[in-house]
Each structure stands twice: as structure tokens, then as C-alpha cells.
N, C-alpha and C. Protein backbone atom coordinates (compact mmCIF):
# COMPACT_ATOMS: atom_id res chain seq x y z
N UNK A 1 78.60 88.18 64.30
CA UNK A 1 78.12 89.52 64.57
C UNK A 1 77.52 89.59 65.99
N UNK A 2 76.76 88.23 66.56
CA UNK A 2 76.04 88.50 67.85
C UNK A 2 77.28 88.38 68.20
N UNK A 3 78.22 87.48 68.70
CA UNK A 3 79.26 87.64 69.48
C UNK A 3 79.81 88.85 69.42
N UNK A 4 80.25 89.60 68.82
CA UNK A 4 80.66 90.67 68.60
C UNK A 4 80.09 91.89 69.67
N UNK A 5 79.16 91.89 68.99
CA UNK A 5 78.25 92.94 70.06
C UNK A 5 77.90 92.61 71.05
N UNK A 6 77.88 90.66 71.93
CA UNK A 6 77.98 90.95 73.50
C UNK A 6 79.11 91.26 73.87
N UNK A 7 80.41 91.29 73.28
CA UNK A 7 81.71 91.34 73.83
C UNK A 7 82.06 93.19 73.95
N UNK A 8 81.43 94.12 72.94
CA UNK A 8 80.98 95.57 72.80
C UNK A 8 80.12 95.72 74.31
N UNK A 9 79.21 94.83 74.26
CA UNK A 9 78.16 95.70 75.46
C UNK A 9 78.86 94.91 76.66
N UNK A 10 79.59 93.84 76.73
CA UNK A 10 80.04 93.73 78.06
C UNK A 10 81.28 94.42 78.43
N UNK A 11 81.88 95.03 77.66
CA UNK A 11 82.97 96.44 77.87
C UNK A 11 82.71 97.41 77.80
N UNK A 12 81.76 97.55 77.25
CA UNK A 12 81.10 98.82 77.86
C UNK A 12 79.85 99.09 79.02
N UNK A 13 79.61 98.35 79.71
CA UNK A 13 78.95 98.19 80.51
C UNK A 13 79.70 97.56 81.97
N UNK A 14 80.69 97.26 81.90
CA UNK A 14 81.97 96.53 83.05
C UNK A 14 81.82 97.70 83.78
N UNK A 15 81.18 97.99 84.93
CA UNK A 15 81.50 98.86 86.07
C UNK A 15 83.02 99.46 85.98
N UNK A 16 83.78 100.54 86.80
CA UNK A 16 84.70 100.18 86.94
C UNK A 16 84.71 99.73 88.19
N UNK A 17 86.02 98.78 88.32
CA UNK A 17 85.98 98.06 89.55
C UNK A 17 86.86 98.88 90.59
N UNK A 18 85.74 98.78 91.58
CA UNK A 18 86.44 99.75 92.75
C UNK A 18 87.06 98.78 93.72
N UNK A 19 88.60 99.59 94.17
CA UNK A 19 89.32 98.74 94.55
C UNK A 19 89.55 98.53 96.43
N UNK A 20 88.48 98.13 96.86
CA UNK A 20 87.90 98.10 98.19
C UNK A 20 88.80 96.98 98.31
N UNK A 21 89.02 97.14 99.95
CA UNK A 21 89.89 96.06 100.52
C UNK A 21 89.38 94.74 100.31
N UNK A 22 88.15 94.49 100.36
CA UNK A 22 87.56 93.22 100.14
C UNK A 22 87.48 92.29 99.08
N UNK A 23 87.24 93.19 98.05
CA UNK A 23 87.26 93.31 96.58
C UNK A 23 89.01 92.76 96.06
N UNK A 24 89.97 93.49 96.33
CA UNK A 24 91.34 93.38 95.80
C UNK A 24 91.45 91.77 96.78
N UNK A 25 91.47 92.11 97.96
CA UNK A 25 91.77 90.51 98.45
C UNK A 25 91.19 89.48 97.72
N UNK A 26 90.00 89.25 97.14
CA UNK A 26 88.96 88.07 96.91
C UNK A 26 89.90 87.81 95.83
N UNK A 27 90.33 89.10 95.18
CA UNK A 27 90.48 89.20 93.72
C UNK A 27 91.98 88.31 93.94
N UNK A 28 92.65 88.69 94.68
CA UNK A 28 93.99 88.16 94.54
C UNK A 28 93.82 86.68 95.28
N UNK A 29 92.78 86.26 96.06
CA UNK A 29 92.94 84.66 96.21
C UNK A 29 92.30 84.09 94.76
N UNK A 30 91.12 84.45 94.14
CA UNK A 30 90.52 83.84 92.59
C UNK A 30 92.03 84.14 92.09
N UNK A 31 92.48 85.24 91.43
CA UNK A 31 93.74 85.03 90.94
C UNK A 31 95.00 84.19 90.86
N UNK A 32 95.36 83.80 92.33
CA UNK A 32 96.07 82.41 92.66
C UNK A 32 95.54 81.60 92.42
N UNK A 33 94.54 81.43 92.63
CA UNK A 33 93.84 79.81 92.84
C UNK A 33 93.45 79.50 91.58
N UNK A 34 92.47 80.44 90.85
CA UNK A 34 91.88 79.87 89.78
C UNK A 34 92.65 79.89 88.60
N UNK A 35 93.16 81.40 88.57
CA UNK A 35 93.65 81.53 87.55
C UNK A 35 95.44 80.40 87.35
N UNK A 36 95.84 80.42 88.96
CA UNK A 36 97.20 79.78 88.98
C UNK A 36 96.88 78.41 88.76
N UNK A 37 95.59 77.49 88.63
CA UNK A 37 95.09 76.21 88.47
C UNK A 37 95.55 75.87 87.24
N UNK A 38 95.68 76.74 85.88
CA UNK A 38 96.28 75.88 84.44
C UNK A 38 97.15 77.31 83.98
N UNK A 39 97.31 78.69 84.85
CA UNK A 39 98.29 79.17 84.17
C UNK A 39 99.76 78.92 85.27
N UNK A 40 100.81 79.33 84.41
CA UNK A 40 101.96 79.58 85.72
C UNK A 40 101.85 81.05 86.03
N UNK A 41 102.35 80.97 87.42
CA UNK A 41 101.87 82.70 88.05
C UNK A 41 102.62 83.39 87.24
N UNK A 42 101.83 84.64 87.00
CA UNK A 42 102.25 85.66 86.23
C UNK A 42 102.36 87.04 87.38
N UNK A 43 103.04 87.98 87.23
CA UNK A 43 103.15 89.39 87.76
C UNK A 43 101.86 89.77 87.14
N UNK A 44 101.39 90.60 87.84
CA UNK A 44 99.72 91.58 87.45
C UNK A 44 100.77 92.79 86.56
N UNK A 45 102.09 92.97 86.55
CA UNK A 45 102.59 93.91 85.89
C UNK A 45 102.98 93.19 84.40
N UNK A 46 102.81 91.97 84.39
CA UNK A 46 103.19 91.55 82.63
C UNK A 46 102.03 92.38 81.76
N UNK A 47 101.00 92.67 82.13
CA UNK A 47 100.01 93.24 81.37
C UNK A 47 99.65 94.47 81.46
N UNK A 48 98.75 95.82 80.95
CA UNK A 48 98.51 97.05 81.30
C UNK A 48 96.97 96.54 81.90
N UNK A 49 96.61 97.76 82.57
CA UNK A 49 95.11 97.44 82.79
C UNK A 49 93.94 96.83 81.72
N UNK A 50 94.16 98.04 80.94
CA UNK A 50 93.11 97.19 79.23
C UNK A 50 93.38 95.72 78.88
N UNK A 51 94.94 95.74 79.07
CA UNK A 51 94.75 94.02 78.83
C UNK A 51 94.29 92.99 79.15
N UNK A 52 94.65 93.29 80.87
CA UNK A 52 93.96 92.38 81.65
C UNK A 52 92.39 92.72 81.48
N UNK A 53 91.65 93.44 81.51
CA UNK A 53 89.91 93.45 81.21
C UNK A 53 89.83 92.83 79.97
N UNK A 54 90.91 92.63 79.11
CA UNK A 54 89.84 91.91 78.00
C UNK A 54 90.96 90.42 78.48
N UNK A 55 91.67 90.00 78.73
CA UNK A 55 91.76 88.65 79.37
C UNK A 55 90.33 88.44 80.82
N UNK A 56 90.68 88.84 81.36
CA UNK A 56 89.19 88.49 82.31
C UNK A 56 87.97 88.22 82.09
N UNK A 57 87.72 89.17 81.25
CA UNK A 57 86.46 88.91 80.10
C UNK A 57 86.87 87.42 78.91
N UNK A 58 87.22 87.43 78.51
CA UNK A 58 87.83 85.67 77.74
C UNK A 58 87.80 85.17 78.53
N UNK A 59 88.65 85.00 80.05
CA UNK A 59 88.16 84.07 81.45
C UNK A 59 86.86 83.73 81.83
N UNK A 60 86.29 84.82 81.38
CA UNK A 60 85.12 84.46 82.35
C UNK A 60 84.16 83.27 81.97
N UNK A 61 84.33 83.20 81.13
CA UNK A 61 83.34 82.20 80.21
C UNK A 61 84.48 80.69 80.23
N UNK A 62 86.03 80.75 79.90
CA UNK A 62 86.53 80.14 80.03
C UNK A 62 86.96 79.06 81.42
N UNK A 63 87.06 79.37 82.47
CA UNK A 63 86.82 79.42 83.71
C UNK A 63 85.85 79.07 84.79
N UNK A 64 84.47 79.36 84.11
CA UNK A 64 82.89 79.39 84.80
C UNK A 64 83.53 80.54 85.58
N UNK A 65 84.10 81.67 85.78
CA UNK A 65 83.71 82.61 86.56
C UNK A 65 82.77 83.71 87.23
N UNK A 66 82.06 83.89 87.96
CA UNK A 66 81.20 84.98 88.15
C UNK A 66 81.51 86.16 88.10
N UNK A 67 80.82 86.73 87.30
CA UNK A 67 81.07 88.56 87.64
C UNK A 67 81.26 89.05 88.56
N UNK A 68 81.00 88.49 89.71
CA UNK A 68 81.86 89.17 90.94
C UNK A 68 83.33 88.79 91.25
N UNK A 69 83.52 87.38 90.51
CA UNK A 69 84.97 87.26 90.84
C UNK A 69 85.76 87.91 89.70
N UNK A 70 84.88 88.55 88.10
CA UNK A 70 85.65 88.74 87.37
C UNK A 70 86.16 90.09 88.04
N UNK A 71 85.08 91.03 88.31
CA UNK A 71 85.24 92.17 88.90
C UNK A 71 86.50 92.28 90.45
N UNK A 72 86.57 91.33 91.10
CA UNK A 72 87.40 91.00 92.36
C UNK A 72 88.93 90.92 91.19
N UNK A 73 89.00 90.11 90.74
CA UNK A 73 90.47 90.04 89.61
C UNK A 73 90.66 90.96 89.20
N UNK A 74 89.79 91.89 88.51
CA UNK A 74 90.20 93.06 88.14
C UNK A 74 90.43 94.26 89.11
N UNK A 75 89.98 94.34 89.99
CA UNK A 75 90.59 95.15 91.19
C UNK A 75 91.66 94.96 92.08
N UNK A 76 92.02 93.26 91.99
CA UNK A 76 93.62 93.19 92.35
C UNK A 76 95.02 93.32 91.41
N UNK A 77 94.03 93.21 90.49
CA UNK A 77 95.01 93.52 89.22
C UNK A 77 95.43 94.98 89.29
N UNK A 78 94.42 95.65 89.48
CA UNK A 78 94.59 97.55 89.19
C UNK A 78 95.50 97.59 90.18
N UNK A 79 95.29 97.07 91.61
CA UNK A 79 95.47 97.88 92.32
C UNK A 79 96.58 97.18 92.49
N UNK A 80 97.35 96.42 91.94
CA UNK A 80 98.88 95.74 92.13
C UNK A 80 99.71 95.79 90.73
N UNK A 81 98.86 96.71 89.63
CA UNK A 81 99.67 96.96 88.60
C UNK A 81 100.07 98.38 88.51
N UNK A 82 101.59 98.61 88.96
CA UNK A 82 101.60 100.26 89.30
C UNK A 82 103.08 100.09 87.26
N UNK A 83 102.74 101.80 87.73
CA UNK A 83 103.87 101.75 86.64
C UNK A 83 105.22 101.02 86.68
N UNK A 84 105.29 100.08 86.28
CA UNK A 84 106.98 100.03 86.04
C UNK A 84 108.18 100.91 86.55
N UNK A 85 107.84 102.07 85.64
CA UNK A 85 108.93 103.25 86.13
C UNK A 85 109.09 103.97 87.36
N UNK A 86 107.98 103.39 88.04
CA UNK A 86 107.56 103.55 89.65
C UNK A 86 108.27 102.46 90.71
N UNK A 87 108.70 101.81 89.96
CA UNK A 87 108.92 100.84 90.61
C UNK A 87 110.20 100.77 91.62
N UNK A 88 110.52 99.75 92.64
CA UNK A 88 111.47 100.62 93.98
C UNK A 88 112.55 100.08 93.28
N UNK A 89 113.36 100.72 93.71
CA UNK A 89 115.16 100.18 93.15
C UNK A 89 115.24 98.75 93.73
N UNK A 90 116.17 98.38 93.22
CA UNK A 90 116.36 96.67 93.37
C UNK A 90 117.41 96.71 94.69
N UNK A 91 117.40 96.05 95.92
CA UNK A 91 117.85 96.27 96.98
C UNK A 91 119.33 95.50 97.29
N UNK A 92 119.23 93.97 96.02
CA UNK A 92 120.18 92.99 96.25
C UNK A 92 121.37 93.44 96.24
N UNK A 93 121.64 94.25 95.40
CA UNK A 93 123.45 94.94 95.97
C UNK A 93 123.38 96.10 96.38
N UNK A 94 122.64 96.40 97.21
CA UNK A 94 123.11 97.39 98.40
C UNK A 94 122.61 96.70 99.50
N UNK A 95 124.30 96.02 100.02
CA UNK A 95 124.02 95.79 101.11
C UNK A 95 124.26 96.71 102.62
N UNK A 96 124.08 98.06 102.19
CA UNK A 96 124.01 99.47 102.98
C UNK A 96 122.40 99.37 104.12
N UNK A 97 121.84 99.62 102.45
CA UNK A 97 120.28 99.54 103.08
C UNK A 97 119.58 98.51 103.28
N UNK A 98 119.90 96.94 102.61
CA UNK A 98 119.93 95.68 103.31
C UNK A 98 119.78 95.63 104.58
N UNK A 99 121.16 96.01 105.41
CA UNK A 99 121.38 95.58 106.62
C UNK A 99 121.51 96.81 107.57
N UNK A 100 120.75 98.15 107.36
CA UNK A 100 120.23 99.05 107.94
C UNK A 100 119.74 98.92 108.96
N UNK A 101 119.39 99.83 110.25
CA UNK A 101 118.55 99.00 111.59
C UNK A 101 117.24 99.20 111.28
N UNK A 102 116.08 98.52 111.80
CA UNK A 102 114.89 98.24 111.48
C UNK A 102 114.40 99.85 112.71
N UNK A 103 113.85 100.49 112.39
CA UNK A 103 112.78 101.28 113.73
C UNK A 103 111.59 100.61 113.56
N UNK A 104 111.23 100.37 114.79
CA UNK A 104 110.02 99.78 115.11
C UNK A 104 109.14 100.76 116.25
N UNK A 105 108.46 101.49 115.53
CA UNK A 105 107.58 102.55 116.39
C UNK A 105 106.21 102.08 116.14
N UNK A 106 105.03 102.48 117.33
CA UNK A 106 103.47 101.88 116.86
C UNK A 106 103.33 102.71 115.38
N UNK A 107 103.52 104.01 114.83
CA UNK A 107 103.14 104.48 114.18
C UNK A 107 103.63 103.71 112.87
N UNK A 108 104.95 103.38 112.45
CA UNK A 108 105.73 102.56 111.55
C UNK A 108 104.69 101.27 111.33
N UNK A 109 104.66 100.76 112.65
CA UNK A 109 103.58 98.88 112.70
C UNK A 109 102.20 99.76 112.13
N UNK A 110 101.70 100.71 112.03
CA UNK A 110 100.04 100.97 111.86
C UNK A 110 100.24 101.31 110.45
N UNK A 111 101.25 101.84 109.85
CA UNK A 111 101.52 102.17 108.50
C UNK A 111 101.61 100.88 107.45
N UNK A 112 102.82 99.93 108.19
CA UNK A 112 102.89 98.36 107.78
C UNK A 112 101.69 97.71 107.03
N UNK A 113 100.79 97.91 108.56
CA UNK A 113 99.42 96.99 108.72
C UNK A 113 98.63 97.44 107.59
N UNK A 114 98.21 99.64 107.22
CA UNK A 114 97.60 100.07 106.25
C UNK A 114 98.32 99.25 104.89
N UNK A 115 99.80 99.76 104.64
CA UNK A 115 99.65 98.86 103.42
C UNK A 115 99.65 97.32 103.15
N UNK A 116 99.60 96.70 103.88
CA UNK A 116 99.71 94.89 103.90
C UNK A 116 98.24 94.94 103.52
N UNK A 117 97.57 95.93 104.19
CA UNK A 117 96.00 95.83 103.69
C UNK A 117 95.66 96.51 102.26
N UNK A 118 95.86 98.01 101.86
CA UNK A 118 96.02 98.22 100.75
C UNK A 118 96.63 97.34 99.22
N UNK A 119 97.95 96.62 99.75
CA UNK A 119 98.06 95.91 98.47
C UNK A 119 97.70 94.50 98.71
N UNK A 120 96.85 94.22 99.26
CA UNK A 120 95.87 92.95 99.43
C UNK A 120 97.18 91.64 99.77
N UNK A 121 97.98 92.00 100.37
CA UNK A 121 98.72 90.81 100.71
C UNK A 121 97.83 88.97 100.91
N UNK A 122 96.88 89.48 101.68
CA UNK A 122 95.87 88.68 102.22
C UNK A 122 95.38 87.52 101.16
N UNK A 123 95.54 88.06 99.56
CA UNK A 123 94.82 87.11 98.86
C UNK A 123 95.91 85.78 98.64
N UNK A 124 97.00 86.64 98.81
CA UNK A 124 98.04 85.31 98.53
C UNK A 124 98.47 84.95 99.44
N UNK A 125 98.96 85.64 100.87
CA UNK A 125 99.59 85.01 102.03
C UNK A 125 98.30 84.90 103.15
N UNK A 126 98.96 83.73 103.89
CA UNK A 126 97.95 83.95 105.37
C UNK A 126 98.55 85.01 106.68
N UNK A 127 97.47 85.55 106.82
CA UNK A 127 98.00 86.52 108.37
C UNK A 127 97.05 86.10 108.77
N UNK A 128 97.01 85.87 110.17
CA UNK A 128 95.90 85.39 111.39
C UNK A 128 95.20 84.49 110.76
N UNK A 129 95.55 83.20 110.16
CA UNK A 129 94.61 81.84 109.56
C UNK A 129 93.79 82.19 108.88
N UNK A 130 93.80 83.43 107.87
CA UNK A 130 93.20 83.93 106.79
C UNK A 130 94.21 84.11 105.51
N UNK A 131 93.54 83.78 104.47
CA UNK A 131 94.08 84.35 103.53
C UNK A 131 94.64 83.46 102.45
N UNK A 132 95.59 83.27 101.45
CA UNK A 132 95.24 83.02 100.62
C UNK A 132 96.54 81.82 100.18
N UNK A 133 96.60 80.89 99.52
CA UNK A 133 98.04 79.55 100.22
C UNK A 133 99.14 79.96 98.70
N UNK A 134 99.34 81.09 97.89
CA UNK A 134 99.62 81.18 96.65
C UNK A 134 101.09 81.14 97.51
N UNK A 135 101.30 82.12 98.06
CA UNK A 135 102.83 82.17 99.14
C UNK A 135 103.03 82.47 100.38
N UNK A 136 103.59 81.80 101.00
CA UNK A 136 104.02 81.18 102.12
C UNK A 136 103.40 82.25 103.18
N UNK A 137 103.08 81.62 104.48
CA UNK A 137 102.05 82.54 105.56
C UNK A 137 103.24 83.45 105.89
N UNK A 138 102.57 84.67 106.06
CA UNK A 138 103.85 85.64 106.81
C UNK A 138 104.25 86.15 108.46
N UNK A 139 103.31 84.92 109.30
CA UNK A 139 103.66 85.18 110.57
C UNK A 139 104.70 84.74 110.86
N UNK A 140 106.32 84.96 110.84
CA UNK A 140 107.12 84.11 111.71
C UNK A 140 108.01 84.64 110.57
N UNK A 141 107.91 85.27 109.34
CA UNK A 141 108.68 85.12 108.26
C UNK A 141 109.95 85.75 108.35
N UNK A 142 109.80 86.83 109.09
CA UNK A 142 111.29 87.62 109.29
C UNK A 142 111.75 86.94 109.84
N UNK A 143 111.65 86.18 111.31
CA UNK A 143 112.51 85.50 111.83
C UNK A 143 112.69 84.25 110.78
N UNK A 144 112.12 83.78 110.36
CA UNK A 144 112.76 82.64 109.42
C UNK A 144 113.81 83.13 108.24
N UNK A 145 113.40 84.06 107.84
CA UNK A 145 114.50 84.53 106.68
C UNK A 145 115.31 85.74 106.82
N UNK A 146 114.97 86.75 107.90
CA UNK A 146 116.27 87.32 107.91
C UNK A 146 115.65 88.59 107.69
N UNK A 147 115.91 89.60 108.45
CA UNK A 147 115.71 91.24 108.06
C UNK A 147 115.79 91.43 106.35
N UNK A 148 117.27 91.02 106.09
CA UNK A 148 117.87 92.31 104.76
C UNK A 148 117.05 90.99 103.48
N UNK A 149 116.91 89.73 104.04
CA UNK A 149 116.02 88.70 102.77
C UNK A 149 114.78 89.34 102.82
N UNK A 150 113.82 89.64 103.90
CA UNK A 150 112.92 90.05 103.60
C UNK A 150 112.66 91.61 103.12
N UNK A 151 113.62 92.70 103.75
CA UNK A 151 113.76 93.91 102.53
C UNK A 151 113.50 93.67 100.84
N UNK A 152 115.01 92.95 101.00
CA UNK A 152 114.89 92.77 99.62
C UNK A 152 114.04 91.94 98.65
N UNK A 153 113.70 90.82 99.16
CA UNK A 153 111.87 90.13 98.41
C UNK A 153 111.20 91.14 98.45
N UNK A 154 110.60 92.23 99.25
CA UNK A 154 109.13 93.00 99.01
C UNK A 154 109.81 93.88 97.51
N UNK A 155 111.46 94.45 98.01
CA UNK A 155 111.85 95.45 96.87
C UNK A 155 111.91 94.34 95.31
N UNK A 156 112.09 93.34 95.36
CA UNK A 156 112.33 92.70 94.14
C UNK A 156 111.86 90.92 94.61
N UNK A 157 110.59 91.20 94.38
CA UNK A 157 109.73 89.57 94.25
C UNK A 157 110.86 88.66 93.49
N UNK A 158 111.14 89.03 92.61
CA UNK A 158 111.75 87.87 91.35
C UNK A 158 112.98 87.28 91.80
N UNK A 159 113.43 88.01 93.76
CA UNK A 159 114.43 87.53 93.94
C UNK A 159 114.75 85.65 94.64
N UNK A 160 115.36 84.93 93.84
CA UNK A 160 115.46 83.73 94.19
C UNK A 160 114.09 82.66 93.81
N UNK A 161 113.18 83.47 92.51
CA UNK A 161 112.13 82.95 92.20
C UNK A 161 111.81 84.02 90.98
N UNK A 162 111.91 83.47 89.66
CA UNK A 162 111.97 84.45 88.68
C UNK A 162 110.79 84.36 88.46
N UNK A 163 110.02 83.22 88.52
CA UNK A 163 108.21 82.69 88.39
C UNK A 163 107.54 83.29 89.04
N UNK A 164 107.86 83.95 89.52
CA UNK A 164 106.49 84.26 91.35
C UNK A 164 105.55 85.75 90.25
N UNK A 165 104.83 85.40 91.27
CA UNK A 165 103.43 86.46 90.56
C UNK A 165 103.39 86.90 91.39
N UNK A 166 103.90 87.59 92.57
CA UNK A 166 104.24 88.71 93.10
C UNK A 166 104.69 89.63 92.62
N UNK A 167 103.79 91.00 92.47
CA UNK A 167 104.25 92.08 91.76
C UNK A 167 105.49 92.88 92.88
N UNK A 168 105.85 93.81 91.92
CA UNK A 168 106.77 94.68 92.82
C UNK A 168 105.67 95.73 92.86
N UNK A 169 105.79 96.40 94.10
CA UNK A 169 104.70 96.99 94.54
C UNK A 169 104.87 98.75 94.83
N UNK A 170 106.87 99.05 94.18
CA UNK A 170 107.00 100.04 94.25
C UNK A 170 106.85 100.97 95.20
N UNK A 171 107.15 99.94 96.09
CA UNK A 171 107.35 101.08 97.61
C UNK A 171 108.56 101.48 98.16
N UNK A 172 108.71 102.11 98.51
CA UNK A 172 110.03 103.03 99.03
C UNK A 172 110.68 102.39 100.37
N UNK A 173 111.53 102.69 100.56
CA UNK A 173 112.74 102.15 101.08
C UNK A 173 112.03 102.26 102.58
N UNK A 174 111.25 103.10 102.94
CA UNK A 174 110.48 103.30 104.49
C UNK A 174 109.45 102.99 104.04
N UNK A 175 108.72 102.55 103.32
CA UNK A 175 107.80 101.68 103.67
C UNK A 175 107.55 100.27 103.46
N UNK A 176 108.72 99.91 102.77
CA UNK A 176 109.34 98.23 102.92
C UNK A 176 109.43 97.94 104.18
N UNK A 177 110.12 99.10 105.11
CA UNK A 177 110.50 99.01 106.67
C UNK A 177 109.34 99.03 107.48
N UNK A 178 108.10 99.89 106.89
CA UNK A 178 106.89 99.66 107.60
C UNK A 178 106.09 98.43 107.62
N UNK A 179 106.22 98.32 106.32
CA UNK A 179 105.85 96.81 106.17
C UNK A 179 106.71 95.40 107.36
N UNK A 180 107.57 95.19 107.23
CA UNK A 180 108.24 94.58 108.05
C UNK A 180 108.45 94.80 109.29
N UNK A 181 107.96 95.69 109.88
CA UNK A 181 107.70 96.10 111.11
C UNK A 181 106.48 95.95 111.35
N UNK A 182 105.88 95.66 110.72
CA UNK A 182 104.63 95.30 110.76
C UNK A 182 104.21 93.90 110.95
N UNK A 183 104.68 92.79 110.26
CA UNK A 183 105.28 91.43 109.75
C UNK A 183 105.90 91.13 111.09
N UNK A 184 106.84 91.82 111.69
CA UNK A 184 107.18 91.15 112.74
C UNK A 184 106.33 90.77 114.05
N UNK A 185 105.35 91.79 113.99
CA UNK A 185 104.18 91.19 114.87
C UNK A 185 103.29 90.43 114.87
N UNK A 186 103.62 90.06 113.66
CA UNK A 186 102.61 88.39 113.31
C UNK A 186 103.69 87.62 113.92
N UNK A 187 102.83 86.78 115.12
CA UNK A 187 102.90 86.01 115.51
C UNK A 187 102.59 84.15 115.25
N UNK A 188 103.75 83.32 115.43
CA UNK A 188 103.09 81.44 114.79
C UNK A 188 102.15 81.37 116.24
N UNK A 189 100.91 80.39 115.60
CA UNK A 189 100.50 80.13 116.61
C UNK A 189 101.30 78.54 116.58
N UNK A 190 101.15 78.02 118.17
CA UNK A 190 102.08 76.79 118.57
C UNK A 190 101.10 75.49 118.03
């Protein structure tokens, strides 16, 4: 019965978690790291929001987590679990919009940069020797893999990696392009 009723007052008392840039990043490096330490990566879309708050809450105690990191997980979770039915068309056979020309305008790179920051890229990849080692740093990445490879990974994570806990992030065909226009100005350092 006591268990019962702290698990009542700690769901009903869970703030909601606001999904501040700082907040979703922290949330998505604890997510790799801690959570990817004894689970295999999961998509933040295998679950609905309610689910994940009462998994986080079972974590927390399981884990030693702090309420600020439970709260950080749960705001990269929200804010990288979009609907399904939202989600962008799968890019791998159209190789139309694959191999489309890239525009690269400042306004396109400042759009990029807003969402690389909005969907917390940061917790899992490194940009500027920050950020998070779940997948691979993204300065240099277009030139290593290719315009229409990197289209199509942001449109469909699961491509060439059915495991990855990279959500699809349901962005549209111009702002995959913002994104990657964005990406291309990350620079390797030597």
C-alpha cells in the first residue's frame, strides 16, 4: 500500500518537463549513456509519452538516477517522440529527391543550426567537441558519406542499422536540406 501511494504522488507531482534546449540535450546524452549501458538502443518512438514516464520513474530507482536526469530523459523523449503518422516519407527509393541539388543559403544554414538544436542532436552526436559519443560526430559527415546517404539517414534512421535509437524526426524534405546545409559547415578539426 505505501509503495503504491509513493508511485500515485510521484505521478502526480512529476512537473511537466519543459523541453528547453538544455534539458532535451542532457536528456538525450543520460539516455545513450545510461540508459544504452544494459539496454540496446531503442527509438524514443517504440513508446507513447505515458509510457515512457512510468518507465523513467521504474528507472529511477533502478539506475540511481536523479530527478533532474529523470526529468532531462523525459524531455528528450517528448521532444523526439512525434507521431508516427507524421513521420517523413522514406527517401531510399526515390532516387529523384536523393540526388536533388543541395541550396545552400545563410538563411537555409540558420534554419539547419535551429533544428540540430531543437531536436537535441547534441545529446548523441558531437558538433564542436561537445556532445554526446551514442553516434558518430557530425563534422565532416556529408563529405564522408555522401549528400543523398545523408538525406536519406535523417529521413529513415533504420537505414543500414535497424538497432539505432535514432528517432525519425519527421521532417520534410526542406528541412532535411536545412539540416545538411547546415552539417556541412561543421568543420574536422586537424
Amino acid at each position: 500500500m505505501r509503495t503504491t501511494f509513493l508511485i500515485l504522488l510521484a505521478l502526480t507531482t512529476l512537473p511537466v518537463v519543459a523541453q528547453q534546449e538544455g534539458d532535451v540535450s542532457h536528456g538525450a546524452t543520460v539516455y545513450g549513456v545510461t540508459c544504452g549501458r544494459c539496454h540496446q538502443a531503442r527509438s524514443p518512438l517504440e513508446r507513447s509519452d505515458n509510457e515512457w514516464v512510468t518507465i523513467a520513474l521504474h528507472m529511477r530507482s533502478r539506475a540511481n538516477l536523479t530527478g533532474r536526469q529523470v526529468q532531462a530523459v523525459l524531455a528528450f523523449l517528448q521532444a523526439t517522440n512525434g507521431d508516427a503518422r507524421e513521420q517523413a516519407p522514406d527517401l531510399a527509393d526515390d532516387s529523384t529527391t536523393a540526388q536533388r541539388p543541395l541550396e545552400r543559403t545563410s538563411e537555409r544554414i540558420d534554419a539547419g543550426r535551429a533544428l540540430v538544436t531543437a531536436r537535441a542532436c547534441i545529446g548523441c552526436h558531437v558538433i564542436g567537441g561537445v556532445g554526446g559519443a551514442v553516434g558518430p560526430a557530425l563534422a565532416g559527415v556529408v563529405q564522408r558519406r555522401g549528400l543523398a546517404f545523408v538525406r536519406q539517414k535523417i529521413a529513415n534512421p533504420a537505414l543500414g542499422n535497424a538497432a539505432t535509437m535514432m528517432p525519425r524526426f519527421g521532417l520534410t524534405a526542406e528541412e532535411i536540406d536545412a539540416v545538411i546545409a547546415y552539417l556541412e559547415t561543421l568543420t574536422t578539426t586537424p
